[in-house]
Protein backbone atom coordinates (compact mmCIF):
# COMPACT_ATOMS: atom_id res chain seq x y z
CA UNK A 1 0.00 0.00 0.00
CA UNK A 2 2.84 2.37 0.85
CA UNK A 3 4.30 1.83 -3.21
CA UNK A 4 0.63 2.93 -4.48
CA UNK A 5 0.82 5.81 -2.26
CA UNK A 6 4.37 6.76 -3.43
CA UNK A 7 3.38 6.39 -6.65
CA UNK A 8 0.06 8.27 -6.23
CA UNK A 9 1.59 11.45 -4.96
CA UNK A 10 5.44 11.47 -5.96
CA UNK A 11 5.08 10.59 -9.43
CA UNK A 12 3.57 13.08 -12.46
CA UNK A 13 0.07 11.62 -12.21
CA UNK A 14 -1.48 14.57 -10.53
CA UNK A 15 -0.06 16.64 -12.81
CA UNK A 16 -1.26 14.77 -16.11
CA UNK A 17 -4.82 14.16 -13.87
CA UNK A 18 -4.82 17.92 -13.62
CA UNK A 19 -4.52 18.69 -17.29
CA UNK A 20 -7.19 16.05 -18.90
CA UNK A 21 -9.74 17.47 -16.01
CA UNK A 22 -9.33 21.39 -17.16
CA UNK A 23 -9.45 19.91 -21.16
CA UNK A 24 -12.32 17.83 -20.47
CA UNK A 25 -14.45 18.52 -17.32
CA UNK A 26 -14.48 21.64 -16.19
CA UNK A 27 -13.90 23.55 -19.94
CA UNK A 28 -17.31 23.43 -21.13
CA UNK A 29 -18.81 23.96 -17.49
CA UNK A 30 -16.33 27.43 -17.49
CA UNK A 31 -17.19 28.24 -21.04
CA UNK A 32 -20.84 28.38 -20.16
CA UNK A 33 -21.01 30.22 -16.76
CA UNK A 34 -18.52 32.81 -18.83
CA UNK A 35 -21.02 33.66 -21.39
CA UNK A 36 -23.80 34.17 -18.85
CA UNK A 37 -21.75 36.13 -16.91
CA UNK A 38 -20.46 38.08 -20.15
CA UNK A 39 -23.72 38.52 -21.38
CA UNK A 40 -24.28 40.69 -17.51
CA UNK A 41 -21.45 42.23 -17.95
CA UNK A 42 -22.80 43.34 -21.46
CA UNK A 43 -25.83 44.21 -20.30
CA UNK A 44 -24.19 46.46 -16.92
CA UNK A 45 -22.18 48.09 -20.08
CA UNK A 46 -24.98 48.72 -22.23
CA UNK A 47 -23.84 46.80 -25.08
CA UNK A 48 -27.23 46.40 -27.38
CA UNK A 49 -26.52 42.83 -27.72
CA UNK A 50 -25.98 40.54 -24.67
CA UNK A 51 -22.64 38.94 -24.56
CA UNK A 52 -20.96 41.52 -27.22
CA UNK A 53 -18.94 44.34 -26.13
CA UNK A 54 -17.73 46.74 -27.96
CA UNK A 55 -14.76 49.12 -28.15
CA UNK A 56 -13.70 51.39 -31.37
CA UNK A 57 -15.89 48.86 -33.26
CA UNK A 58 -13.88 45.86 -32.11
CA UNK A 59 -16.13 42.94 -30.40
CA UNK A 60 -13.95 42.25 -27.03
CA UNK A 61 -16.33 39.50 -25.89
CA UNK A 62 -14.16 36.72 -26.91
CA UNK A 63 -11.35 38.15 -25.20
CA UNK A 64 -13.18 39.14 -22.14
CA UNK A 65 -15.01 35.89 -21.88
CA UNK A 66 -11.28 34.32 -21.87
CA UNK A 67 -9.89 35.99 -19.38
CA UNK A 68 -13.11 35.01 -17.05
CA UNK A 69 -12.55 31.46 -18.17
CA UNK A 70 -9.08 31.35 -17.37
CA UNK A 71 -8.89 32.91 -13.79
CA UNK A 72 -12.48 30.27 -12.81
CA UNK A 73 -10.37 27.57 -14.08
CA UNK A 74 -7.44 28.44 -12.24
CA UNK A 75 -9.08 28.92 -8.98
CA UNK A 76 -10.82 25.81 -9.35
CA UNK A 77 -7.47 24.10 -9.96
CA UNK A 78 -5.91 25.40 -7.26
CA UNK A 79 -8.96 24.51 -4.34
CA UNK A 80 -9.73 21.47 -5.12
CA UNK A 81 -6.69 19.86 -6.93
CA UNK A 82 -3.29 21.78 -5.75
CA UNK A 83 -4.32 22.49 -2.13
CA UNK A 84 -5.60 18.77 -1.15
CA UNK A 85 -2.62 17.48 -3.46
CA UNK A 86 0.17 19.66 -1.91
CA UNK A 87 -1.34 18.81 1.88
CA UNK A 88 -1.40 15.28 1.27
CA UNK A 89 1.92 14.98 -0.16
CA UNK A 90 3.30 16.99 2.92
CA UNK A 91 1.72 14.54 5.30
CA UNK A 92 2.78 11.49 3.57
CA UNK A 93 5.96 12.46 2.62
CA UNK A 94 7.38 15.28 5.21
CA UNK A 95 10.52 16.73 4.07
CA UNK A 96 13.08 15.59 5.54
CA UNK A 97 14.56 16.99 8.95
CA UNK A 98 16.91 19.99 8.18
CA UNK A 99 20.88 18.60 8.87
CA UNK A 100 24.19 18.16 7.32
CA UNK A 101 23.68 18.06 3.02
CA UNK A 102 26.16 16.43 1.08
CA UNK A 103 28.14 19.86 0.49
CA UNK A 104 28.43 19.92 4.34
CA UNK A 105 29.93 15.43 4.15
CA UNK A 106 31.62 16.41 1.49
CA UNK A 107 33.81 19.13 3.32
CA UNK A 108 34.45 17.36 6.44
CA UNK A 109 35.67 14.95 3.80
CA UNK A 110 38.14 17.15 2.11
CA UNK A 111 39.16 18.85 5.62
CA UNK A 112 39.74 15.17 6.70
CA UNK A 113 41.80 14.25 4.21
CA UNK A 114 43.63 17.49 4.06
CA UNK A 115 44.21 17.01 7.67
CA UNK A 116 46.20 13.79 7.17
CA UNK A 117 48.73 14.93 4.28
């Protein structure tokens, strides 16, 4: 059981489950709340249609409706993949106690043997 959980949470599986669920399952969700919420923020603007904005006679919806996308998507992500995923990993695999790294074995080495010549 403790290989399955190494492999769960040390390996690049969270990161590829990450990217098919923003592709698959929560882009068309996104998509849709964005254009409702577009087509308020057209309507708060004035725009005469809902969901098109206009500025210098250039339609910024898409770009607009992007950006919305993008930062939903992203918070998603974050609260209920990255969070649980990052608290997990540091209760299954603490990092290890703060002591001597290799630079630090490695000196003592070279003093040591410097010591003896």
């Amino acid at each position: 059981m403790s290989g399955f959980k190494k492999f769960i949470l040390q390996g690049n599986l969270v990161d590829l489950a990450v990217a098919v669920i923003i592709g698959a399952a929560f882009g068309t969700v996104v998509k849709t709340f964005t254009d409702v919420l577009l087509a308020f923020i057209g309507k708060a603007a004035g725009a005469k249609e809902i969901g098109a904005m206009f500025i210098a006679e250039v339609d910024v919806a898409p770009f607009i409706n992007a950006v919305i996308a993008f930062l939903i998507l992203a918070a998603v992500v974050y609260f209920l993949v990255v969070a649980p995923y990052t608290k997990a990993k540091e209760r299954f695999f603490p990092d290890p106690e703060p002591g001597e790294t290799e630079l630090d074995l490695l000196t003592q080495i070279r003093d040591s043997l410097a010591a003896r010549a």
